[in-house]
Protein backbone atom coordinates (compact mmCIF):
# COMPACT_ATOMS: atom_id res chain seq x y z
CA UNK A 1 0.00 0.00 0.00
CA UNK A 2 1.33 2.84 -0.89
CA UNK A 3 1.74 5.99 1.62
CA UNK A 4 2.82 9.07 2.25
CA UNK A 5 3.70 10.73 5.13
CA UNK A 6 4.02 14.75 6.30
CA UNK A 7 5.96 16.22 8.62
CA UNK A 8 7.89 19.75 8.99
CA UNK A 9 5.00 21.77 9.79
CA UNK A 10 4.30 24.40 12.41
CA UNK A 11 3.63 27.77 13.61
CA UNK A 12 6.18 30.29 12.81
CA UNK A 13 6.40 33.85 12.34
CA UNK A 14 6.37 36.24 9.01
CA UNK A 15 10.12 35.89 7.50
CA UNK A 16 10.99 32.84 8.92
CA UNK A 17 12.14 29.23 6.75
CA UNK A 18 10.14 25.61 7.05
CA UNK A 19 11.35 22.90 5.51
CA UNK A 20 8.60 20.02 5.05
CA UNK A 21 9.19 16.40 4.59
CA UNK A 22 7.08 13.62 2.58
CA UNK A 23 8.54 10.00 3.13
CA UNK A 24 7.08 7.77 0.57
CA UNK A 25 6.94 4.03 1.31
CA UNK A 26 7.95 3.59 -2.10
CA UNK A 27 9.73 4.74 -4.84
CA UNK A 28 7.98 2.92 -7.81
CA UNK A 29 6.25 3.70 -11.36
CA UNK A 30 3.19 4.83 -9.10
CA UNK A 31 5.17 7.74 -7.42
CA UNK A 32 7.16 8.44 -10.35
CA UNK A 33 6.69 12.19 -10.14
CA UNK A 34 5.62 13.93 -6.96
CA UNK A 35 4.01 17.53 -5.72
CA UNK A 36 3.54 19.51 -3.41
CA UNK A 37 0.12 21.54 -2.93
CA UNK A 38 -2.06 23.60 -0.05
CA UNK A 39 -5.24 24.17 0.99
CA UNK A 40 -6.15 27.61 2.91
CA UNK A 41 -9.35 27.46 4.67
CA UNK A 42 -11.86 28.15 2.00
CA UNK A 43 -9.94 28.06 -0.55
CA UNK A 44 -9.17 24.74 -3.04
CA UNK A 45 -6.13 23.00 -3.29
CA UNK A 46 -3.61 24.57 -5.30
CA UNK A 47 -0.34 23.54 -6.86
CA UNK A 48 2.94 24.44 -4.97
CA UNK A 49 5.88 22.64 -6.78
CA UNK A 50 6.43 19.34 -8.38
CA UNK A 51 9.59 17.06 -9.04
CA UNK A 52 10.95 14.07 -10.48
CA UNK A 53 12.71 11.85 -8.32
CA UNK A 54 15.90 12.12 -9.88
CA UNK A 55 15.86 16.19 -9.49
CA UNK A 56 16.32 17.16 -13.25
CA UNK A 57 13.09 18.52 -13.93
CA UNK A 58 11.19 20.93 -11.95
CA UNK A 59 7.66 22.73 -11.84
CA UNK A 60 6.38 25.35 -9.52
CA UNK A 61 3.81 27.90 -9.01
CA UNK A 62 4.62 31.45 -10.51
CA UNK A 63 4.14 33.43 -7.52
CA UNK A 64 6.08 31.04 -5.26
CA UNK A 65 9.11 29.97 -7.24
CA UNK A 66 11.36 32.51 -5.64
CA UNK A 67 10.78 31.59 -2.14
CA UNK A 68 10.19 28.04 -2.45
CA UNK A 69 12.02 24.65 -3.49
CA UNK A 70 11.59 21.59 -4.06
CA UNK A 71 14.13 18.32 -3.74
CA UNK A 72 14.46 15.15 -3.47
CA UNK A 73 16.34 12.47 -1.77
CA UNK A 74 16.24 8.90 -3.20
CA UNK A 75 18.19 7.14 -0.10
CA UNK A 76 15.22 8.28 2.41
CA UNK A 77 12.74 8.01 -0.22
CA UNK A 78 11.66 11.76 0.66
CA UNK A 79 10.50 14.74 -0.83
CA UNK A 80 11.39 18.31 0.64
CA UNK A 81 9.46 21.51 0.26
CA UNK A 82 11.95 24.43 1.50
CA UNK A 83 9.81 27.57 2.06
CA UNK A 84 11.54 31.24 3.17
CA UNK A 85 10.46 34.43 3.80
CA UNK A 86 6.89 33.02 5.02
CA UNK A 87 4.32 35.58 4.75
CA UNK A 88 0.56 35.12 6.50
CA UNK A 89 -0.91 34.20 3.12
CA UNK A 90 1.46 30.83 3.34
CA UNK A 91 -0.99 29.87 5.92
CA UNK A 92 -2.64 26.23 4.46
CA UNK A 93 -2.19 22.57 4.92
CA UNK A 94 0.38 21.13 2.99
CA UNK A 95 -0.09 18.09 1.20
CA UNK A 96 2.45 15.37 -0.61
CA UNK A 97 1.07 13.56 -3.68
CA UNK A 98 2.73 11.20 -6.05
CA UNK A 99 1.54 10.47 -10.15
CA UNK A 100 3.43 9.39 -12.75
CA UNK A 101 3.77 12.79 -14.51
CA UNK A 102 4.88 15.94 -13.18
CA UNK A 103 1.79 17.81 -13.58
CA UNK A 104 -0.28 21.41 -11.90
CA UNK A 105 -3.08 19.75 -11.93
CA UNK A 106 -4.61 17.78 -8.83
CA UNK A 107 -6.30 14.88 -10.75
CA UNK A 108 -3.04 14.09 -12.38
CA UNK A 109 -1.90 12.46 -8.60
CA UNK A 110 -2.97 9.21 -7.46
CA UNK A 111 -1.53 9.12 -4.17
CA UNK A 112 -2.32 11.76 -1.44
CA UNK A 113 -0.55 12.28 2.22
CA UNK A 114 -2.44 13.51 5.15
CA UNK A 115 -1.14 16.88 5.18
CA UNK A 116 0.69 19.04 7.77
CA UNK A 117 -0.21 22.10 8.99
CA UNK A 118 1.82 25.47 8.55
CA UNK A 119 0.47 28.32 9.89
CA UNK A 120 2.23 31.70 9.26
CA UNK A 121 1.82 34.72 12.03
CA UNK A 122 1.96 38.49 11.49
């Protein structure tokens, strides 16, 4: 079964860095590409950043490519979101996924973690 699993999050204040983890349980054809995306309250889940495991190829949303980036590390079977300069509007829960395709959209992922929380103060 395949799973994947959150952790990183927190309260922090405006300008700080938060690195979040996602430790698949596998690093097969089904989790050949995985994302990163966040849900504010009220709002939908949108895409943050996306990766192949290997590193060589790269996706992320417009607004938050210069503060955020995404890696990978194939020994641990984990995928990192590094976040700086936090600002309130960061404020969501973070979720892993994993598809075969490095893709913005959220029906493009077949496998979905539980999400960890990151909440930004002013």
């Amino acid at each position: 079964q395949v799973q994947l699993v959150e952790s990183g999050g927190g309260l922090v204040q405006a300008g700080d860095s938060l690195r979040l983890s996602c430790a698949a349980s596998e690093r097969t054809f089904r989790l050949h590409r995985m994302g990163w995306f966040r849900q504010a309250p009220g709002k939908e889940r949108e895409f943050v950043a996306a990766i192949n495991w290997g590193g060589g190829i790269a996706d992320y949303a417009g607004l938050l490519k210069v503060r955020v980036t995404i890696s990978t590390d194939t020994a641990r079977n984990t995928v990192y979101l590094q976040m700086n300069s936090l600002v309130p509007e960061d404020t969501a829960i973070y979720f892993c996924a994993g598809g075969q395709i490095i893709s913005r959209r959220r029906d493009d992922y077949n496998y979905w973690g539980q999400g960890t929380q990151v909440t930004v103060s002013s």
